[in-house]
N, C-alpha and C. Protein backbone atom coordinates (compact mmCIF):
# COMPACT_ATOMS: atom_id res chain seq x y z
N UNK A 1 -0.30 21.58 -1.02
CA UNK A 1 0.56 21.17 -2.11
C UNK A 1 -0.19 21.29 -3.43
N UNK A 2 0.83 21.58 -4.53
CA UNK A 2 0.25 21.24 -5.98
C UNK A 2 -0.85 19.82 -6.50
N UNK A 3 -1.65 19.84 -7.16
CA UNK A 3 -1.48 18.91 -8.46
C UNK A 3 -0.71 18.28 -8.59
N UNK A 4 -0.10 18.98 -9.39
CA UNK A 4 1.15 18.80 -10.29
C UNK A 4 2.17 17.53 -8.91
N UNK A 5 2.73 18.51 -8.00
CA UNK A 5 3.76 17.73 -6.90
C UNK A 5 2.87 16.93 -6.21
N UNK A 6 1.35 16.86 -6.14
CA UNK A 6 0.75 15.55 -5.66
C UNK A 6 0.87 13.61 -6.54
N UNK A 7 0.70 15.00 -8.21
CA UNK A 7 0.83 13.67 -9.13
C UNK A 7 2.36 13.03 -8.99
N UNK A 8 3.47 13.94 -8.94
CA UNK A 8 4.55 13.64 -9.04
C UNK A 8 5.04 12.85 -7.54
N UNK A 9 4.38 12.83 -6.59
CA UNK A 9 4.80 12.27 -5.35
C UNK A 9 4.04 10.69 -5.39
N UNK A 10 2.89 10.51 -6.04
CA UNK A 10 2.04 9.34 -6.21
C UNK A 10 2.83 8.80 -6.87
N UNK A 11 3.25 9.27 -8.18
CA UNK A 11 4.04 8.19 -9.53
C UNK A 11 5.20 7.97 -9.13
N UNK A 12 5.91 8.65 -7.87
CA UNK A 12 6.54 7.62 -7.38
C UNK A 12 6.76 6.05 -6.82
N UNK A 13 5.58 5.97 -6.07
CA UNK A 13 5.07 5.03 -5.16
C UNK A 13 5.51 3.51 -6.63
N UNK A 14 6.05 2.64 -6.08
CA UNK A 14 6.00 1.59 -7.15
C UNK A 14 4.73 0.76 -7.40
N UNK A 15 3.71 0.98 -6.16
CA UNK A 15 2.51 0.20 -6.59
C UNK A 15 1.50 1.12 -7.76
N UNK A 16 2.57 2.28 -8.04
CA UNK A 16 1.83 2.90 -9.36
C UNK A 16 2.87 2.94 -10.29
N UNK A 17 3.53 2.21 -10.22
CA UNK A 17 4.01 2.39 -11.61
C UNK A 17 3.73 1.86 -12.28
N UNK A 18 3.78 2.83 -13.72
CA UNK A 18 3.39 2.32 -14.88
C UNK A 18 2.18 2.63 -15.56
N UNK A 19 1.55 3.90 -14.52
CA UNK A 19 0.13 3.96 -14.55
C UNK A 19 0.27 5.64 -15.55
N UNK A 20 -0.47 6.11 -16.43
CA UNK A 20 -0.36 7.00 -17.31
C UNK A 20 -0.18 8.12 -16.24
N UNK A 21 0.07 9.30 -16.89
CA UNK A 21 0.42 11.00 -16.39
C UNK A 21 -0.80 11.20 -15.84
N UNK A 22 -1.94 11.07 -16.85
CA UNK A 22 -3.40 11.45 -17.07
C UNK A 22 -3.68 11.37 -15.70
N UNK A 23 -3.95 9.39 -15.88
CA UNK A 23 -4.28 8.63 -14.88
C UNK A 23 -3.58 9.18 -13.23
N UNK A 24 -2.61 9.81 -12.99
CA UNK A 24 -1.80 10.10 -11.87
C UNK A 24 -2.25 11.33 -11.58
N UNK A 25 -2.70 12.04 -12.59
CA UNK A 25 -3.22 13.71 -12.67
C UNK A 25 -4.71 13.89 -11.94
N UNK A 26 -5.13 12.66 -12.30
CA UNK A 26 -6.55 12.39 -11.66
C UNK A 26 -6.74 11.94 -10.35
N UNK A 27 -5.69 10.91 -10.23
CA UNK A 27 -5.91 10.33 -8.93
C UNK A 27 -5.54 11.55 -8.04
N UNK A 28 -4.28 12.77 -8.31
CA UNK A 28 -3.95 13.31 -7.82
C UNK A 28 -4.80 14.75 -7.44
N UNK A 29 -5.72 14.56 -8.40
CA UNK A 29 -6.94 15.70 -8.07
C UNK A 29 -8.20 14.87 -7.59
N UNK A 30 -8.30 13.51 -7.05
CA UNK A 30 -9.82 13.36 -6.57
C UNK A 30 -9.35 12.78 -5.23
N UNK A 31 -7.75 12.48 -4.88
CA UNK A 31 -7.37 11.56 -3.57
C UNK A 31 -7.70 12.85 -2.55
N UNK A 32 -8.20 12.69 -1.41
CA UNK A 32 -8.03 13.22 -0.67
C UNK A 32 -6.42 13.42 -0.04
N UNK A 33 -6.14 14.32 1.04
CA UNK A 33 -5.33 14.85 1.75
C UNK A 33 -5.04 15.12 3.25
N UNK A 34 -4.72 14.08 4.27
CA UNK A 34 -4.95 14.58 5.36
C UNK A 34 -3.92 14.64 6.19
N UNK A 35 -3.45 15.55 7.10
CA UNK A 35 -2.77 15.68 7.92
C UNK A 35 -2.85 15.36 9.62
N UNK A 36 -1.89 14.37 9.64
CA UNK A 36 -1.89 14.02 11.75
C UNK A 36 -0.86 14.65 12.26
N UNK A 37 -1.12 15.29 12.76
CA UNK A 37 -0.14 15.72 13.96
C UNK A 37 0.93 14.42 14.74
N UNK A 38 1.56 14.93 15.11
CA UNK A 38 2.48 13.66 15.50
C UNK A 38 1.89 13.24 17.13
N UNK A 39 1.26 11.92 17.07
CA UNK A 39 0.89 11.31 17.89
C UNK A 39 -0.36 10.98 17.77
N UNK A 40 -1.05 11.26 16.96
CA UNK A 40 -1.91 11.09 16.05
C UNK A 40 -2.41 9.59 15.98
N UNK A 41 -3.29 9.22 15.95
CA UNK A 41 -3.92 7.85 15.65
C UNK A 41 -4.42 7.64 14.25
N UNK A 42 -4.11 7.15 13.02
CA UNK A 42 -4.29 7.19 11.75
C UNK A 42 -5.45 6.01 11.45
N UNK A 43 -5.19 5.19 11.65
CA UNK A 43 -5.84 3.87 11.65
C UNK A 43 -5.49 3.02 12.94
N UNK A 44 -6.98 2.11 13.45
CA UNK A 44 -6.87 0.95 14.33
C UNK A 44 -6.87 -0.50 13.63
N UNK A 45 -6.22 -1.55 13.85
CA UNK A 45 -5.99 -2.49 13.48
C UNK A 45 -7.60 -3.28 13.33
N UNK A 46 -7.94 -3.84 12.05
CA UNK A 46 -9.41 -4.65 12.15
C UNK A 46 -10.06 -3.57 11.52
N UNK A 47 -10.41 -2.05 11.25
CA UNK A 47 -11.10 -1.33 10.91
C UNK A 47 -11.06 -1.91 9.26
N UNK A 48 -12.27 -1.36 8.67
CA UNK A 48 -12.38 -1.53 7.12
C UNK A 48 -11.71 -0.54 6.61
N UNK A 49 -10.80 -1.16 5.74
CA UNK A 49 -9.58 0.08 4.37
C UNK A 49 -10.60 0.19 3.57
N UNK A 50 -10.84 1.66 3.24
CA UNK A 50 -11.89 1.78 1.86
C UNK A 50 -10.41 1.95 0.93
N UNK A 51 -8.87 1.94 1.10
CA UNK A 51 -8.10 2.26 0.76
C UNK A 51 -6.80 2.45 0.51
N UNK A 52 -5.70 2.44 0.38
CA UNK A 52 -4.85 2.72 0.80
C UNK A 52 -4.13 3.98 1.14
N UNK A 53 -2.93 3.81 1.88
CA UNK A 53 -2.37 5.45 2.16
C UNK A 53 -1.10 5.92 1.89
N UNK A 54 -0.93 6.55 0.85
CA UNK A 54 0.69 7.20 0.72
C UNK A 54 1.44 8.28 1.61
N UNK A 55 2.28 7.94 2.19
CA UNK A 55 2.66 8.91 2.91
C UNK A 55 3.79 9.81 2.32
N UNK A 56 2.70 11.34 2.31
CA UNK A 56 3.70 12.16 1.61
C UNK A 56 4.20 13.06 2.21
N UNK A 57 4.33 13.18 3.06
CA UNK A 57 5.46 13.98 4.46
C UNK A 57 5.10 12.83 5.69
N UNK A 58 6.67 12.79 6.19
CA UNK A 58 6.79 12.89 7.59
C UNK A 58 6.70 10.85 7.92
N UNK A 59 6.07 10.46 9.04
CA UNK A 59 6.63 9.05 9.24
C UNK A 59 5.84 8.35 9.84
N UNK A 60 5.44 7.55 10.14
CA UNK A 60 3.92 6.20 10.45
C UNK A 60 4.38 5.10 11.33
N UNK A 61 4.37 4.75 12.33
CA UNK A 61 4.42 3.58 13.26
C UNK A 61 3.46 2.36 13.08
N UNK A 62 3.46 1.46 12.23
CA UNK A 62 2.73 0.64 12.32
C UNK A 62 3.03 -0.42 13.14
N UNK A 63 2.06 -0.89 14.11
CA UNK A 63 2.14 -1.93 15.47
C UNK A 63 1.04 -3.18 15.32
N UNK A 64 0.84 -4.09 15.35
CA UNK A 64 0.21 -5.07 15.55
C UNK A 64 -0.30 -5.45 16.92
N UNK A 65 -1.55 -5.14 17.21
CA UNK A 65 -1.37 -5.22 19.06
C UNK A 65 -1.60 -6.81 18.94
N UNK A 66 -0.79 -7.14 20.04
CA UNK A 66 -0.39 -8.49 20.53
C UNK A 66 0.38 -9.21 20.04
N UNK A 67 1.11 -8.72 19.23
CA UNK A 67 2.06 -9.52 18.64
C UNK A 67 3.48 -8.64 19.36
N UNK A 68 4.54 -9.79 19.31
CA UNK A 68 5.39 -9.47 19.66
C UNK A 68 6.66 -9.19 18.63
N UNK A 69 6.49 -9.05 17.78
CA UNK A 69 7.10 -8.68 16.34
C UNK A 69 7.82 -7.25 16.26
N UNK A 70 8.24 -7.10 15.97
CA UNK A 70 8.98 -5.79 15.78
C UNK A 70 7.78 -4.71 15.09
N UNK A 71 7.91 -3.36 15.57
CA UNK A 71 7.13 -2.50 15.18
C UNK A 71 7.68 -1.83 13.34
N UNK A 72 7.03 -1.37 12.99
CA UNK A 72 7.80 -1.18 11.67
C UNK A 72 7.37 0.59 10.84
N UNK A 73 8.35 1.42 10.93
CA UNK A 73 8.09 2.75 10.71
C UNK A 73 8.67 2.97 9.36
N UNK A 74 7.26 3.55 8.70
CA UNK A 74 7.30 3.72 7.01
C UNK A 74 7.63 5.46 6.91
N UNK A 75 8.09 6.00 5.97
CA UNK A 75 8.04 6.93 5.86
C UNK A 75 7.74 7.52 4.39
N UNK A 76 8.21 9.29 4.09
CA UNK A 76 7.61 9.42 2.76
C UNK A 76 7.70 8.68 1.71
N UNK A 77 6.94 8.45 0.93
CA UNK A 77 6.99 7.40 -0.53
C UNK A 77 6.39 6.44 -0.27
N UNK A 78 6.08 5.86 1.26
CA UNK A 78 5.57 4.11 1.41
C UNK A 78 4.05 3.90 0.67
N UNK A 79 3.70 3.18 0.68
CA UNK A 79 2.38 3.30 0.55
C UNK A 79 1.85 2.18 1.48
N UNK A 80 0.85 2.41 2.07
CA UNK A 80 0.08 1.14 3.42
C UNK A 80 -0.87 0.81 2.73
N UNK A 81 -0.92 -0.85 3.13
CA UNK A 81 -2.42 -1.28 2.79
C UNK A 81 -3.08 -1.23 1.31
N UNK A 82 -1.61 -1.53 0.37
CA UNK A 82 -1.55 -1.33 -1.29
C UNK A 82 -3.04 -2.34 -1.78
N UNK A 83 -3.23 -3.38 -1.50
CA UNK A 83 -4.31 -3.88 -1.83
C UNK A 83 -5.48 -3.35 -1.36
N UNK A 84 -5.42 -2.64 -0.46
CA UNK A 84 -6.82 -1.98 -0.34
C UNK A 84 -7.31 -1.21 -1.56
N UNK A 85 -6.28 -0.69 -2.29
CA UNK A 85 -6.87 0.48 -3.16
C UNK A 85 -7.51 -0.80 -4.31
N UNK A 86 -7.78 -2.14 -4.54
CA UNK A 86 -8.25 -2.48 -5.30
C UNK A 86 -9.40 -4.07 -4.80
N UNK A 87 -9.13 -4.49 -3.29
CA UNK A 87 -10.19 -5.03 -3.19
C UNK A 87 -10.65 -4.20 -1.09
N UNK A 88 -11.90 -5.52 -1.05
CA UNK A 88 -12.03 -5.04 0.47
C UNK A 88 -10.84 -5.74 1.11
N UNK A 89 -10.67 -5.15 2.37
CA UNK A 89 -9.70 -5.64 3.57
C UNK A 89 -10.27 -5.10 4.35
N UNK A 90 -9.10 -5.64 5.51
CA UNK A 90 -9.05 -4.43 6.94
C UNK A 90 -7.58 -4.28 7.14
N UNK A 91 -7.62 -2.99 8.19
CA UNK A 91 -6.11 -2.92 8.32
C UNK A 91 -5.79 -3.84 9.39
N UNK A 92 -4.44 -4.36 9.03
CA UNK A 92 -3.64 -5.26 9.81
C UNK A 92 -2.73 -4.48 10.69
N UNK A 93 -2.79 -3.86 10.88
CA UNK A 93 -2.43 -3.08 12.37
C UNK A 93 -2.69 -1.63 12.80
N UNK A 94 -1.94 -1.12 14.13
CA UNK A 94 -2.53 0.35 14.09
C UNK A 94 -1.20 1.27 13.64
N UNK A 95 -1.78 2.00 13.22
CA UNK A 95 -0.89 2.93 12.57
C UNK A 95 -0.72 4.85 13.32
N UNK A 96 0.05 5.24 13.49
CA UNK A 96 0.02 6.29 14.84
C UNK A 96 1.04 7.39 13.81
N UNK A 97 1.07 8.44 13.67
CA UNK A 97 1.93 9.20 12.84
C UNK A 97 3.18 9.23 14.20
N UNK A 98 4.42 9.54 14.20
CA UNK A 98 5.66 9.31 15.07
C UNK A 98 5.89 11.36 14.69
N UNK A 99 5.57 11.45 13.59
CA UNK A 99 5.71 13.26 13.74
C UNK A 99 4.78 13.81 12.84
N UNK A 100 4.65 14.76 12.86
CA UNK A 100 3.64 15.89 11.70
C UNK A 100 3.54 15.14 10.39
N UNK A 101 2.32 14.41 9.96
CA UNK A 101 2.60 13.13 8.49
C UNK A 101 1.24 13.83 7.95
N UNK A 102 1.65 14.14 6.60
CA UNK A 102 0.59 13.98 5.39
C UNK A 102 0.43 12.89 5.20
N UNK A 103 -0.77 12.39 4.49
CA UNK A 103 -1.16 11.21 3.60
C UNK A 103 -1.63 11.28 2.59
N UNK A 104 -2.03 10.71 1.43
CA UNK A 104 -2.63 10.98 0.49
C UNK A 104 -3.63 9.55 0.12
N UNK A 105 -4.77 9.66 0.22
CA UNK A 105 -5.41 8.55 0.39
C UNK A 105 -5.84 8.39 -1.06
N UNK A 106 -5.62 6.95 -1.35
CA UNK A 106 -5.84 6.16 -2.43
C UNK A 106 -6.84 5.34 -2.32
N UNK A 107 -8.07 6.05 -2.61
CA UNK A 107 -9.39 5.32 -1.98
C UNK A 107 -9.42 4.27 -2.93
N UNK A 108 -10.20 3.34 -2.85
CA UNK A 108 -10.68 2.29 -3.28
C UNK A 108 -11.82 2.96 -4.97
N UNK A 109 -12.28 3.23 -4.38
CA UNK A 109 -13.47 3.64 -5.59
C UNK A 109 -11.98 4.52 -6.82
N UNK A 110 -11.78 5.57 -6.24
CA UNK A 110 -11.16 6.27 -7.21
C UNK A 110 -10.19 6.01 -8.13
N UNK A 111 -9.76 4.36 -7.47
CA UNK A 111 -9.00 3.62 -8.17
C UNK A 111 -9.41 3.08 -9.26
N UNK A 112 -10.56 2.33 -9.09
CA UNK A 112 -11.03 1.82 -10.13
C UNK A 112 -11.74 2.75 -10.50
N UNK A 113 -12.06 4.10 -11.09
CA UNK A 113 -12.51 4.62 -12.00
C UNK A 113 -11.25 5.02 -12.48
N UNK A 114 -9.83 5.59 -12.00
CA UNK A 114 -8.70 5.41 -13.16
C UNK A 114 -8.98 4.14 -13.84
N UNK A 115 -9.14 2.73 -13.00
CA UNK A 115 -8.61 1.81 -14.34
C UNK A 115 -9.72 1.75 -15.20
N UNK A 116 -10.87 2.01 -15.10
CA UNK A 116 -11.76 2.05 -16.46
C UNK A 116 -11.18 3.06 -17.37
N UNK A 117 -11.06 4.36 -16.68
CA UNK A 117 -10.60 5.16 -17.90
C UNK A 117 -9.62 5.24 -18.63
N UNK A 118 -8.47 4.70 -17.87
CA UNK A 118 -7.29 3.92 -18.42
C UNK A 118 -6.73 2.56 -18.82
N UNK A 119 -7.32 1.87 -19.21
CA UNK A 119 -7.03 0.89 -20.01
C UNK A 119 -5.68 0.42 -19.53
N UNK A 120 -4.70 1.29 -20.26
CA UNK A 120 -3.56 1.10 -20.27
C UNK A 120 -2.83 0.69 -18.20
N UNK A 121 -3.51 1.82 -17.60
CA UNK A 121 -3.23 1.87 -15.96
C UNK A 121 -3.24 0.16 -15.61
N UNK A 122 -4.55 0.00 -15.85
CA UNK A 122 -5.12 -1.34 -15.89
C UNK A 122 -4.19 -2.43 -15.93
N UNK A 123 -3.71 -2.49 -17.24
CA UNK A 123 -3.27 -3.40 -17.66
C UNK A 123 -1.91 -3.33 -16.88
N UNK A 124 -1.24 -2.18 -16.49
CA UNK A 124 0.04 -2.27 -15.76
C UNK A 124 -0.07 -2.54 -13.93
N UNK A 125 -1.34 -2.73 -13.68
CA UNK A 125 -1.51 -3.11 -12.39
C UNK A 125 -2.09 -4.76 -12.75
N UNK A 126 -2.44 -4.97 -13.57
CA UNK A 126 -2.21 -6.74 -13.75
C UNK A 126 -1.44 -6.92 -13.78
N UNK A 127 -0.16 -6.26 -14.32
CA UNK A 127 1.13 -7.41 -14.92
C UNK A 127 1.95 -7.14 -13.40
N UNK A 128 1.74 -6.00 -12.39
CA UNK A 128 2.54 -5.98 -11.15
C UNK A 128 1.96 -6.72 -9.91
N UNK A 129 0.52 -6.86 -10.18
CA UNK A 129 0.00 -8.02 -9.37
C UNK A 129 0.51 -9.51 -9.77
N UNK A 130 0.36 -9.53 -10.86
CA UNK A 130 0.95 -11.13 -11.77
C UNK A 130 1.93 -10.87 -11.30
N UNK A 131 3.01 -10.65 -11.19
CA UNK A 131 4.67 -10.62 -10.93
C UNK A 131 4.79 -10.54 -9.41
N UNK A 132 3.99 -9.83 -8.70
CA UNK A 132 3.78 -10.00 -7.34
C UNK A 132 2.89 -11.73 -6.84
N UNK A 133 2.16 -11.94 -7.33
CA UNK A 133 1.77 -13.48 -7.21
C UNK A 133 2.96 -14.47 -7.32
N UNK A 134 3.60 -14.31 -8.72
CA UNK A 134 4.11 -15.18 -9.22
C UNK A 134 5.71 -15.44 -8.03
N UNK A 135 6.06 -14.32 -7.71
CA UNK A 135 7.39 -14.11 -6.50
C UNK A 135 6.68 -14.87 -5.05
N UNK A 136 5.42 -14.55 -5.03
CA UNK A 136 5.06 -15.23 -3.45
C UNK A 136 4.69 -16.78 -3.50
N UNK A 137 4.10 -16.73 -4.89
CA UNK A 137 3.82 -18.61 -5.45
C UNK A 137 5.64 -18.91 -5.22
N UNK A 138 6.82 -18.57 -5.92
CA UNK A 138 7.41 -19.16 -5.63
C UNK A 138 8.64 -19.25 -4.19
N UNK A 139 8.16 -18.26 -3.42
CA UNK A 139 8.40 -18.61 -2.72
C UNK A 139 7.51 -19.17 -1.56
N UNK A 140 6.74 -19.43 -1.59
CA UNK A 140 5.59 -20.46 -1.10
C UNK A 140 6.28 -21.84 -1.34
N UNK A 141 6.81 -21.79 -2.56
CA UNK A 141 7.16 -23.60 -3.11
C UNK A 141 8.31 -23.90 -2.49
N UNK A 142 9.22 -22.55 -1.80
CA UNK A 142 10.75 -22.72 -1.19
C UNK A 142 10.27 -23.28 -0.05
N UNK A 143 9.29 -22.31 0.95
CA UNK A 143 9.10 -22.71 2.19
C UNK A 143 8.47 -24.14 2.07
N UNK A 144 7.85 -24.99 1.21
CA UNK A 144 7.39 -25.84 0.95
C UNK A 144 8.28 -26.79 1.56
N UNK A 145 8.89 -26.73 0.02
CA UNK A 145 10.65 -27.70 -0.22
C UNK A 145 11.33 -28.08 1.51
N UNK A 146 11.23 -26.74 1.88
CA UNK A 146 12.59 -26.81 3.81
C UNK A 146 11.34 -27.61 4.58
N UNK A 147 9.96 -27.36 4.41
CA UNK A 147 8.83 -28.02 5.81
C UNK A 147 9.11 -29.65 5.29
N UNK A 148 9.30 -29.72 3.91
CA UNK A 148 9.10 -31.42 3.30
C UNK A 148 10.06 -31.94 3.71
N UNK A 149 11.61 -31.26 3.40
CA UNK A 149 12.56 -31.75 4.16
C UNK A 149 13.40 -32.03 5.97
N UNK A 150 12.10 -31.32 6.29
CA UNK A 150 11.95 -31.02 7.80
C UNK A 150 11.62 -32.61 8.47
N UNK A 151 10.34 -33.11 7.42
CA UNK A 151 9.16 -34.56 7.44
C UNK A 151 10.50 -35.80 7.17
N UNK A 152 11.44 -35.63 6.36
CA UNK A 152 12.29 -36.99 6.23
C UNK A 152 13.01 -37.14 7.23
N UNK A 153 13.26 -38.53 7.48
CA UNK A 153 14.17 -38.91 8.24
C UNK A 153 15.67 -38.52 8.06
N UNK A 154 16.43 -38.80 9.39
CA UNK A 154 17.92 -38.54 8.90
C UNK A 154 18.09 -39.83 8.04
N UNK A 155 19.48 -39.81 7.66
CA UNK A 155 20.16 -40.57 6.86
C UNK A 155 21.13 -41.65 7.71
């Protein structure tokens, strides 16, 4: 693929929006590129994310072993493991391509040398982390509210 249709497939992703052309032009010329075949093992659950992963063709099975939870299949545009591209983690489950999947990896390092050089990138991944905090703080305070009212007696 292009540059150009790498940058334009990243600035989709909403955990970049907002982030300059420049900034997308770059990430889109230093992210790596890799392709799984379908059946493919992408990531094991517990391994260290130096990163996250956009998937820009094709579709991803992510599974949690031992949990009995529903399995959950991302496809082009998702991005996995969005906080990896800015602190350490691990991945929280395994991830298996379901058919022929590009990725475009959003390493950790390459991230933060966009946000030094972009200022501006920067500042629009604070205000979507802040707005992402601020939605889970309040709903943290909902689930709060139903466990408190769980603790009273009937009437």
């Amino acid at each position: 693929m292009s540059l150009d249709h790498d940058a334009e497939t990243i600035a989709r992703a909403p955990e970049l929006a907002g982030f300059e052309a420049d900034a997308l032009r770059l990430i889109a010329f230093a992210a790596p590129r890799r392709t799984f075949p379908a059946g493919a093992r992408i990531f094991s659950f517990g391994e260290p994310a130096q990163g996250a992963l956009l998937v820009a063709r094709g579709r991803i099975m992510l599974t949690q072993p031992g949990e009995s939870g529903p399995d959950l299949a991302v496809s082009a545009g998702a991005v996995i493991d969005d906080m990896a591209m800015f602190v350490g983690t691990v991945r929280a489950a395994d991830a298996t391509a379901v058919e022929d999947t590009d990725v475009i990896i959003l390493d950790r390092a390459i991230i933060r040398r966009v946000l030094t050089e972009f200022p501006r990138s920067a500042a629009a991944v604070r205000d979507a982390v802040s707005a992402r905090l601020n939605r889970m703080s309040a709903e943290l305070a909902g689930v709060g509210r139903k466990l408190a009212a769980l603790d009273q007696p009937p009437e």
